[in-house]
PDB file of N, CA and C in Angstrom:
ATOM      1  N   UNK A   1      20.436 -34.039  25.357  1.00  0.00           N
ATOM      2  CA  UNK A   1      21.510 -34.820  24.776  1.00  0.00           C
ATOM      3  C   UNK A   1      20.877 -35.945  23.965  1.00  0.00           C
ATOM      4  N   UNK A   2      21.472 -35.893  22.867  1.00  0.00           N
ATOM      5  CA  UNK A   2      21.092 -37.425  21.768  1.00  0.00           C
ATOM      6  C   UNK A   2      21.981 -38.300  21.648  1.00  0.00           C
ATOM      7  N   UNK A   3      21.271 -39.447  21.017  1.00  0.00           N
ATOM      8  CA  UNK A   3      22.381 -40.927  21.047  1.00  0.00           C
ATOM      9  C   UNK A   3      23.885 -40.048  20.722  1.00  0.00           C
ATOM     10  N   UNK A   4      24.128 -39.546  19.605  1.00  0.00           N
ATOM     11  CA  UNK A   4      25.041 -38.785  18.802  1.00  0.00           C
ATOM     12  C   UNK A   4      25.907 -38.125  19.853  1.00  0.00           C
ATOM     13  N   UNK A   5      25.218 -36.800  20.715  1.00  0.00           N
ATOM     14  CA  UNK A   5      26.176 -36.560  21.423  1.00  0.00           C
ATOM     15  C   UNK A   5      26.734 -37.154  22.924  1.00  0.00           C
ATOM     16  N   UNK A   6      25.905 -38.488  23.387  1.00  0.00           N
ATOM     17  CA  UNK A   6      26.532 -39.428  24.256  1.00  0.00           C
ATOM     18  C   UNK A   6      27.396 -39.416  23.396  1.00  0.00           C
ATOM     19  N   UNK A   7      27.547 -40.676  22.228  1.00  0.00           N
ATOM     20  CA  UNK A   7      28.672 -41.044  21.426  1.00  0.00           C
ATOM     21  C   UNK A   7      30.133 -40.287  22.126  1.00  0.00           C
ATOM     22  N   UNK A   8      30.037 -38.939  21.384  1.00  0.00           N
ATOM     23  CA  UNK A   8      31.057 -38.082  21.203  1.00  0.00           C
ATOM     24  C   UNK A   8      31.459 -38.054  23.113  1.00  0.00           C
ATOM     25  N   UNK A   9      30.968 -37.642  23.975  1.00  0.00           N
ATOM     26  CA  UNK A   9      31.290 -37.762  25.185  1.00  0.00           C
ATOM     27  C   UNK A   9      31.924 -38.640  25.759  1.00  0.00           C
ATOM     28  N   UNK A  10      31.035 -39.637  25.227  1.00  0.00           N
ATOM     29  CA  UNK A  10      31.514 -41.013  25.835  1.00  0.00           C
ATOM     30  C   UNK A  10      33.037 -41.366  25.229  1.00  0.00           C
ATOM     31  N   UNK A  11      32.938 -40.742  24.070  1.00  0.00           N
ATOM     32  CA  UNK A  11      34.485 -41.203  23.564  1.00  0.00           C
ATOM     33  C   UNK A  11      35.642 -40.144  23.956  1.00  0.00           C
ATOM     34  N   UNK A  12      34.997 -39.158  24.120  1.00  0.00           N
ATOM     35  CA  UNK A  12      36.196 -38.376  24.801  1.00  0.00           C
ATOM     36  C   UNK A  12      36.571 -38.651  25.901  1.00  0.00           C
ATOM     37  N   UNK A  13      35.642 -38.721  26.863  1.00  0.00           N
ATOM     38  CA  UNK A  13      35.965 -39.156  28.307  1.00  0.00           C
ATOM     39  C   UNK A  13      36.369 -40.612  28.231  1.00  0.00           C
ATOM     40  N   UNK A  14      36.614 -41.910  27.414  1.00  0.00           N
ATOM     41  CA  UNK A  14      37.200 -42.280  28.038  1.00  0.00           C
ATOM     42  C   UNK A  14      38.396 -42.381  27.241  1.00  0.00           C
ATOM     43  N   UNK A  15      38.212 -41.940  25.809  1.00  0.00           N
ATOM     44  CA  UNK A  15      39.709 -41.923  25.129  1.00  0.00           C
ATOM     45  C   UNK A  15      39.534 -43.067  23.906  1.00  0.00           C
ATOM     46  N   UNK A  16      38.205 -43.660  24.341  1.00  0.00           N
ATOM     47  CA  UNK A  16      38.206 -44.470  22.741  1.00  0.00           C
ATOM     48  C   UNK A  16      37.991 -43.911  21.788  1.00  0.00           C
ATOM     49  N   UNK A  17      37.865 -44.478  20.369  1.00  0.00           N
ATOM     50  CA  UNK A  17      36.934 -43.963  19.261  1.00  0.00           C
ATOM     51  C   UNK A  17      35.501 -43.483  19.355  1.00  0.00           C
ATOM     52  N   UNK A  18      35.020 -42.954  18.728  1.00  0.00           N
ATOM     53  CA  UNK A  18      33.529 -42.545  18.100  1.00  0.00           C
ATOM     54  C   UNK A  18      33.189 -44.069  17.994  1.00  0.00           C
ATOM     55  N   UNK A  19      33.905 -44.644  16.677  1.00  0.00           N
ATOM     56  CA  UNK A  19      33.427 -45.733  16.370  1.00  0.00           C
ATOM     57  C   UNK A  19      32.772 -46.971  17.837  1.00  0.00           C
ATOM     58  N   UNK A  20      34.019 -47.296  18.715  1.00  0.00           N
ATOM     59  CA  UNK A  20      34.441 -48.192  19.651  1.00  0.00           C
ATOM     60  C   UNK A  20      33.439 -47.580  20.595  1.00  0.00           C
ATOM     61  N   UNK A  21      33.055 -46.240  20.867  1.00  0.00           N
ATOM     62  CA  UNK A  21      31.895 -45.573  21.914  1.00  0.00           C
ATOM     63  C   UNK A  21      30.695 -45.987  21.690  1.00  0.00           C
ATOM     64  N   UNK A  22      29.972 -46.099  19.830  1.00  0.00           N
ATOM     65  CA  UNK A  22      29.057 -45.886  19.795  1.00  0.00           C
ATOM     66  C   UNK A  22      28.865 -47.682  19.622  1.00  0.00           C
ATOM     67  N   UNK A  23      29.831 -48.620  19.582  1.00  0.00           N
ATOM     68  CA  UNK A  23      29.784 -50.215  19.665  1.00  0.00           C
ATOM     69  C   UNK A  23      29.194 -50.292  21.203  1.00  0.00           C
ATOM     70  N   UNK A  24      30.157 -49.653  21.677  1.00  0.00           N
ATOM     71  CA  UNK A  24      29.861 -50.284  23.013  1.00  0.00           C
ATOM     72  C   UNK A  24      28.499 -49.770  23.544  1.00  0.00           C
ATOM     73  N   UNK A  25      27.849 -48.222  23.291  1.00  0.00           N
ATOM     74  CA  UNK A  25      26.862 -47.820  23.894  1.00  0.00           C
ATOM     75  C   UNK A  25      25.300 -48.697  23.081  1.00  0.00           C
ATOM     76  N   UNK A  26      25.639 -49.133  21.708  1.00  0.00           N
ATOM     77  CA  UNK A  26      25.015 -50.370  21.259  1.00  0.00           C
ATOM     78  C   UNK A  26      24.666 -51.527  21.987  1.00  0.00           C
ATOM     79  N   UNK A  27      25.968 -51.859  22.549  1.00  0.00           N
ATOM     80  CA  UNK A  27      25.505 -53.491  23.125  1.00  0.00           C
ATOM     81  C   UNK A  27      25.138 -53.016  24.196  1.00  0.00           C
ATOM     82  N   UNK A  28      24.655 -52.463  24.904  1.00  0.00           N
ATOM     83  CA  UNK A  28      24.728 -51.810  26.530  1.00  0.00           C
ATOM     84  C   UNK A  28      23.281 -52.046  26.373  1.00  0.00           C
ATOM     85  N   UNK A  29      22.674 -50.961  25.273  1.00  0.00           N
ATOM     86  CA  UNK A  29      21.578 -50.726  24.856  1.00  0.00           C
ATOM     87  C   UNK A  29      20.877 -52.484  24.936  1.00  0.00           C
ATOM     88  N   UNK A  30      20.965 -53.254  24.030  1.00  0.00           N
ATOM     89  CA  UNK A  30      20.898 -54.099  23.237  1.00  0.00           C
ATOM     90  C   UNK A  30      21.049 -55.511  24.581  1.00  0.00           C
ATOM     91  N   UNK A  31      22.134 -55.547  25.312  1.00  0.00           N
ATOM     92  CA  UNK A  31      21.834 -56.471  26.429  1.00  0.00           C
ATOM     93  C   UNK A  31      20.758 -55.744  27.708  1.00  0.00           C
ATOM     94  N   UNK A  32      20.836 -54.511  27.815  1.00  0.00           N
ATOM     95  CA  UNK A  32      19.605 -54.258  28.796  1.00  0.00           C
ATOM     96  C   UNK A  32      18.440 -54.775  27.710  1.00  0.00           C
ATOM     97  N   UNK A  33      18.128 -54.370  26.831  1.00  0.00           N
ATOM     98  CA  UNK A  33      16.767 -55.267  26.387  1.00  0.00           C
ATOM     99  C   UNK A  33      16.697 -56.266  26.229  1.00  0.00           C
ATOM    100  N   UNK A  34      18.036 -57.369  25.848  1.00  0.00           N
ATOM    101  CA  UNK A  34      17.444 -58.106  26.099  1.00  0.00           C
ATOM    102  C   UNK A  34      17.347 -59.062  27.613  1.00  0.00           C
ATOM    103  N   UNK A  35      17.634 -58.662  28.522  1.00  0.00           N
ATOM    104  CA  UNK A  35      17.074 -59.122  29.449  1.00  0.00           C
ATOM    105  C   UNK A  35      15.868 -58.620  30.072  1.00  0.00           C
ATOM    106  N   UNK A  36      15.680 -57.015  29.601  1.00  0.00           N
ATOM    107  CA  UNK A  36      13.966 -56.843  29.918  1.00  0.00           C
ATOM    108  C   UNK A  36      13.287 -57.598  29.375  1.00  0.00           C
ATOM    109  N   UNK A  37      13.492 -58.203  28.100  1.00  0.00           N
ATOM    110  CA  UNK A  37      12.862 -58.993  27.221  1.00  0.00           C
ATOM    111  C   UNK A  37      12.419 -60.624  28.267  1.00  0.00           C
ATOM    112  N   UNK A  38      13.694 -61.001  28.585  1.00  0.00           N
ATOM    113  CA  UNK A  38      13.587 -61.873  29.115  1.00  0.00           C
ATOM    114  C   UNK A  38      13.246 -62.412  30.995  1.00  0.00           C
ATOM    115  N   UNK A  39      11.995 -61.241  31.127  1.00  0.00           N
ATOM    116  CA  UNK A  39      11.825 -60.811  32.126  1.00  0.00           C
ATOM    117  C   UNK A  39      12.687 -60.576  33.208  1.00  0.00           C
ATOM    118  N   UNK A  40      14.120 -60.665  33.025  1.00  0.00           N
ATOM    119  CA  UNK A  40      15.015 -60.091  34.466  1.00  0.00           C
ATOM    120  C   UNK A  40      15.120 -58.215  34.354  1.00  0.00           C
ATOM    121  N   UNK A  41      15.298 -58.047  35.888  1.00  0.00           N
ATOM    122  CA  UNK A  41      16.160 -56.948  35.681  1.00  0.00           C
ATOM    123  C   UNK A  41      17.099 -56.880  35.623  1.00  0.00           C
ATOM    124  N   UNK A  42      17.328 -55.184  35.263  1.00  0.00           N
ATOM    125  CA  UNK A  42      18.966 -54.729  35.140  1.00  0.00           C
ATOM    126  C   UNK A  42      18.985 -53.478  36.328  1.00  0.00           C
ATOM    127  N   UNK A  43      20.466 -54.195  37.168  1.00  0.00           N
ATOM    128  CA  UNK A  43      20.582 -52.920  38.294  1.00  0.00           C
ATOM    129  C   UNK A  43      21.457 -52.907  37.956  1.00  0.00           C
ATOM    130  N   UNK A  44      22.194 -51.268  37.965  1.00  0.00           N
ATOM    131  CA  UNK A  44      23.008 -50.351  38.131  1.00  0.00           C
ATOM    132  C   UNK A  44      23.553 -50.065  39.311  1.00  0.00           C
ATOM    133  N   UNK A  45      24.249 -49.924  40.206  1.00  0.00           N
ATOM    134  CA  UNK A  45      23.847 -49.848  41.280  1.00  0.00           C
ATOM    135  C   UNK A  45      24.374 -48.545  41.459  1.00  0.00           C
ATOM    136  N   UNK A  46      23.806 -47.699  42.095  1.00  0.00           N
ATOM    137  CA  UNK A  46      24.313 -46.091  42.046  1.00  0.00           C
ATOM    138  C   UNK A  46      23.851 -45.400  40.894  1.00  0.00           C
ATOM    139  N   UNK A  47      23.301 -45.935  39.868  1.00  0.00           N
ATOM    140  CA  UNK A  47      22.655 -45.288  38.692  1.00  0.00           C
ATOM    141  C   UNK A  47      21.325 -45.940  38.714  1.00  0.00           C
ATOM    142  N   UNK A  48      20.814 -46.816  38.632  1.00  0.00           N
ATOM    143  CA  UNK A  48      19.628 -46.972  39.092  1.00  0.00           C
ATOM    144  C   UNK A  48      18.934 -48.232  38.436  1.00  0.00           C
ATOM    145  N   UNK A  49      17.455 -48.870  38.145  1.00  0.00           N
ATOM    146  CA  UNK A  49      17.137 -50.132  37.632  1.00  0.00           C
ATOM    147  C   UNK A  49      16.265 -50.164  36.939  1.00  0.00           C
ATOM    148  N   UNK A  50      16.592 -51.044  36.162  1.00  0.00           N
ATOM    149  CA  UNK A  50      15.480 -51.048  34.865  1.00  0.00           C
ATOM    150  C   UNK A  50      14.633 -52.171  34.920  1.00  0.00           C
ATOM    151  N   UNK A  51      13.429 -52.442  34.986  1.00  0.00           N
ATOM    152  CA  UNK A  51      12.142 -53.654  35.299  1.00  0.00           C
ATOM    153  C   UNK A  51      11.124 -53.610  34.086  1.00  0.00           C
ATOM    154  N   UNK A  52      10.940 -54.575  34.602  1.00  0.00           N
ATOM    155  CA  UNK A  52       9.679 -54.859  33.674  1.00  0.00           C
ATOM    156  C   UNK A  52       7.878 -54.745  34.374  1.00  0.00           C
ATOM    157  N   UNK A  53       7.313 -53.891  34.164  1.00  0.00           N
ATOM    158  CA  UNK A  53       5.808 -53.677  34.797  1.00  0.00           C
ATOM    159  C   UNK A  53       4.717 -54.160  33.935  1.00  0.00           C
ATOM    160  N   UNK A  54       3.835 -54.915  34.365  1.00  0.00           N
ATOM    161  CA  UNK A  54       2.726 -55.212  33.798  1.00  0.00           C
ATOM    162  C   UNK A  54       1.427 -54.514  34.308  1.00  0.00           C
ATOM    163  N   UNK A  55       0.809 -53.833  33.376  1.00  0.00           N
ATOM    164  CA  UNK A  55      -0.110 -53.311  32.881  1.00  0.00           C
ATOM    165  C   UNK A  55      -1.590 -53.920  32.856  1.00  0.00           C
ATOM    166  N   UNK A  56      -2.241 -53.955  33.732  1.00  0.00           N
ATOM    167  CA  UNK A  56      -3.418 -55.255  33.590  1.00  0.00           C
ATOM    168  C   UNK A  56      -4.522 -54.415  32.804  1.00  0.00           C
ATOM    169  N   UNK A  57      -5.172 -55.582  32.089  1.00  0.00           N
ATOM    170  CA  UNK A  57      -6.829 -54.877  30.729  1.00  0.00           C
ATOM    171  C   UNK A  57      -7.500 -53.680  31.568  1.00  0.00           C
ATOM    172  N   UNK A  58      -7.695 -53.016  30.809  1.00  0.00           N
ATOM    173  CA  UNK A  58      -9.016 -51.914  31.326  1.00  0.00           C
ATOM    174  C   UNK A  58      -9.429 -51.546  30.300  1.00  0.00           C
ATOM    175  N   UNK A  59     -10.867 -51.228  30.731  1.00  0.00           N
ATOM    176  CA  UNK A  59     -12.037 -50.462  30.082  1.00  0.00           C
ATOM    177  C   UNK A  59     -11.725 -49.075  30.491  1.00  0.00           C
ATOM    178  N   UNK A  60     -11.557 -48.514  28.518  1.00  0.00           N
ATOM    179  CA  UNK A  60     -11.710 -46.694  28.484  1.00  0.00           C
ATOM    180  C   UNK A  60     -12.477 -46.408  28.072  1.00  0.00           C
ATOM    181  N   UNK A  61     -12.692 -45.133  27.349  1.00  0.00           N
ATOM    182  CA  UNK A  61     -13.407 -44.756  26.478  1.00  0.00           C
ATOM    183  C   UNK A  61     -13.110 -43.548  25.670  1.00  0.00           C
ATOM    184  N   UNK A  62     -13.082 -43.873  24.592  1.00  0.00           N
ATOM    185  CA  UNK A  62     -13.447 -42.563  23.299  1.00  0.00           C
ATOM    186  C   UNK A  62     -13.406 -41.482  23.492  1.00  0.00           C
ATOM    187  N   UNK A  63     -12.701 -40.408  23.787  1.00  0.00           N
ATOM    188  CA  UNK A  63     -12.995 -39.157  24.411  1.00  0.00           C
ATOM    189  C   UNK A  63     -13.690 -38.291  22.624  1.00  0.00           C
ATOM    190  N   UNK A  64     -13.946 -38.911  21.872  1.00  0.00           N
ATOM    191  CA  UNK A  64     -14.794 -38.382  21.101  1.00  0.00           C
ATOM    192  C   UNK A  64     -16.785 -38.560  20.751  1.00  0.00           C
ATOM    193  N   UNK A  65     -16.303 -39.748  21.086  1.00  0.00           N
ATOM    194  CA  UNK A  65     -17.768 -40.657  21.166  1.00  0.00           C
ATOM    195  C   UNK A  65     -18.093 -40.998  22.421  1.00  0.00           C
ATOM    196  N   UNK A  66     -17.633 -41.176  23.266  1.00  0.00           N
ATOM    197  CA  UNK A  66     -17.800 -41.867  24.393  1.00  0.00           C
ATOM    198  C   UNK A  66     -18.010 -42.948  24.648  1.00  0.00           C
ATOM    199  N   UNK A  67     -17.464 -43.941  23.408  1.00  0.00           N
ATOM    200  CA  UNK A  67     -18.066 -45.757  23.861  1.00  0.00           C
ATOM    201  C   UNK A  67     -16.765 -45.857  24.435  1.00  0.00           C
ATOM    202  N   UNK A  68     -17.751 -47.223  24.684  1.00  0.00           N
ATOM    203  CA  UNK A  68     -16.048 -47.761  25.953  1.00  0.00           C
ATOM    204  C   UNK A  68     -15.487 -48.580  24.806  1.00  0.00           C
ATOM    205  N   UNK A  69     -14.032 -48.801  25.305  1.00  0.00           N
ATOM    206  CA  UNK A  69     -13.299 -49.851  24.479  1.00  0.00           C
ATOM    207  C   UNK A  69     -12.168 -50.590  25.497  1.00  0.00           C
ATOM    208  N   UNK A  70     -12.152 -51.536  25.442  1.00  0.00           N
ATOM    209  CA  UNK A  70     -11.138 -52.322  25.673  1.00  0.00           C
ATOM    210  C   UNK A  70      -9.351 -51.712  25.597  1.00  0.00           C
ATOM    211  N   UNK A  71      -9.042 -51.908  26.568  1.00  0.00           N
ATOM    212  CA  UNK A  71      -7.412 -51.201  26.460  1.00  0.00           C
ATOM    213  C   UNK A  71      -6.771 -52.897  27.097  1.00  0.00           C
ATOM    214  N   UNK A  72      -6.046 -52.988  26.287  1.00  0.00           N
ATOM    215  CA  UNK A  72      -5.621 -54.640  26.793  1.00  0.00           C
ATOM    216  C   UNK A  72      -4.089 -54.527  27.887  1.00  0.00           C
ATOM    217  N   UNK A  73      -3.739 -55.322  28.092  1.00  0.00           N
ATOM    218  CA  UNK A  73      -3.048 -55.556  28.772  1.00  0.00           C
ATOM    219  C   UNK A  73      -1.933 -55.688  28.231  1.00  0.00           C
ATOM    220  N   UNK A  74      -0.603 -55.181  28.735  1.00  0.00           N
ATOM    221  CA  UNK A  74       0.814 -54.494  28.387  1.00  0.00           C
ATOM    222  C   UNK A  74       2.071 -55.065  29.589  1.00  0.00           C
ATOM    223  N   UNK A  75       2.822 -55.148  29.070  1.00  0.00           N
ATOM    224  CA  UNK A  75       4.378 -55.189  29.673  1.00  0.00           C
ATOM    225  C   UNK A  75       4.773 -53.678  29.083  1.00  0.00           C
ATOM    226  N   UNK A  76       5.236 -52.853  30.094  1.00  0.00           N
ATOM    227  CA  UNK A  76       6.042 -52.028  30.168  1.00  0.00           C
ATOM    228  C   UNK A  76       7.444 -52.007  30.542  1.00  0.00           C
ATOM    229  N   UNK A  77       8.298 -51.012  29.879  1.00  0.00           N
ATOM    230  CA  UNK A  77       9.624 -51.159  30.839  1.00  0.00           C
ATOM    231  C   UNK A  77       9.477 -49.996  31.912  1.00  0.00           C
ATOM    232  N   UNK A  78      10.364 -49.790  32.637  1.00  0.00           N
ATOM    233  CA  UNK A  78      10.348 -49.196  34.038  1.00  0.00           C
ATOM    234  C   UNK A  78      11.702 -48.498  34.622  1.00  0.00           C
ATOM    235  N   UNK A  79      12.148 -47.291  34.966  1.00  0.00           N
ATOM    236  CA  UNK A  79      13.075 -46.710  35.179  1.00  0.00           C
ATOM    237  C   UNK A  79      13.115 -46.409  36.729  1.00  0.00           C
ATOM    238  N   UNK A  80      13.686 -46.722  37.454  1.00  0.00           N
ATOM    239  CA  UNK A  80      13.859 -46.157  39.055  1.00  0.00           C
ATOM    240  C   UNK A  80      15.251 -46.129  39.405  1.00  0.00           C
ATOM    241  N   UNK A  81      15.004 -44.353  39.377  1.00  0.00           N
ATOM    242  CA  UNK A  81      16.573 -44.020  39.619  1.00  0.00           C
ATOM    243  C   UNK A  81      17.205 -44.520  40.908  1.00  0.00           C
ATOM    244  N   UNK A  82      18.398 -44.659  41.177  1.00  0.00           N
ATOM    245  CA  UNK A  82      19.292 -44.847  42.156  1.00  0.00           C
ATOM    246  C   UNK A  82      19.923 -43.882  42.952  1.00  0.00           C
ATOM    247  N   UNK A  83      20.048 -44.039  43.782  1.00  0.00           N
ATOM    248  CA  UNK A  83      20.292 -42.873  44.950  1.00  0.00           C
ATOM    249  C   UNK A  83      21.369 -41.801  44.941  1.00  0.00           C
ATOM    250  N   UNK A  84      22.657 -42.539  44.132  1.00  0.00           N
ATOM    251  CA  UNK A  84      23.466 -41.190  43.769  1.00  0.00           C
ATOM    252  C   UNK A  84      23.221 -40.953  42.657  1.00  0.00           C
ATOM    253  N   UNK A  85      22.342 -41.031  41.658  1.00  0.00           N
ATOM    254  CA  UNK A  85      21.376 -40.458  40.542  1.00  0.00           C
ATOM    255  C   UNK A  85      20.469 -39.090  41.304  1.00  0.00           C
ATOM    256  N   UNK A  86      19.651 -39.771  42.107  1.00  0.00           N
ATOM    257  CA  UNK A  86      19.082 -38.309  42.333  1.00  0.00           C
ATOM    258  C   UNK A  86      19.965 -37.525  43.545  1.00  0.00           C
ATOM    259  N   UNK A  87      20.776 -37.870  44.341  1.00  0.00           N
ATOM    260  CA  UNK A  87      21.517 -37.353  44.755  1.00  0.00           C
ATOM    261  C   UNK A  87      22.243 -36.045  43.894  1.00  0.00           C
ATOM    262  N   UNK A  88      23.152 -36.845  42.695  1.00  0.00           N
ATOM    263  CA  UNK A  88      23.307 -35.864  41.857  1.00  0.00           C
ATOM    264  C   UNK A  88      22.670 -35.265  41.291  1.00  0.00           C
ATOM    265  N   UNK A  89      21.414 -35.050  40.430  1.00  0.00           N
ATOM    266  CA  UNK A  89      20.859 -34.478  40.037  1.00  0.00           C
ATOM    267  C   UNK A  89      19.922 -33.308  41.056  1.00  0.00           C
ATOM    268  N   UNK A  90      19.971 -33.534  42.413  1.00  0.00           N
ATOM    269  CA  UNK A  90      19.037 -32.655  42.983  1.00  0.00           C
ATOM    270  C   UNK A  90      20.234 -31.538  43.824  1.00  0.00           C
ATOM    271  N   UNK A  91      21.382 -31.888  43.389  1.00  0.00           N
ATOM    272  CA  UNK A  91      22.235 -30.483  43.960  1.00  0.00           C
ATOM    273  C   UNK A  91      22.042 -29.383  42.979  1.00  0.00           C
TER     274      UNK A  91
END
């Protein structure tokens, strides 16, 4: 499924517009980042939570050359589903 056909779902099931579906699945989008942004999470509860993980520096290397290089250090975001998430999904 793509942004596109959420849209269309989302507006059938609940009876809004395309337009009014794909506003709202915008800001949804758009306030979960920005509070990942702003280091909080976002829980769902029954669908599951979105975090922020940090990534600490490491030394890799080149899988062509083999020198090492520096891999720096990262904020990631983070998905951990919620219990009637995999509930549903594992029937």
């Amino acid at each position: 499924m793509n942004k596109n056909d959420l849209v269309t779902k989302v507006a059938t099931t609940s009876g809004l517009t395309k337009a009014d579906a794909e506003r709202a699945i915008e800001a949804t989008i758009t306030s979960i980042t920005d509070s990942l942004r702003g280091g909080e999470e976002v829980r769902l509860i029954g669908f599951g939570t979105f975090a922020i993980t940090n990534r600490p520096a490491t030394e890799g290397r080149n899988p062509r050359t083999g020198e090492p290089l520096k891999i720096p250090a990262t904020r990631l975001p983070k998905f951990r589903a919620g219990k009637q998430l995999k509930d549903a999904v594992s029937c």
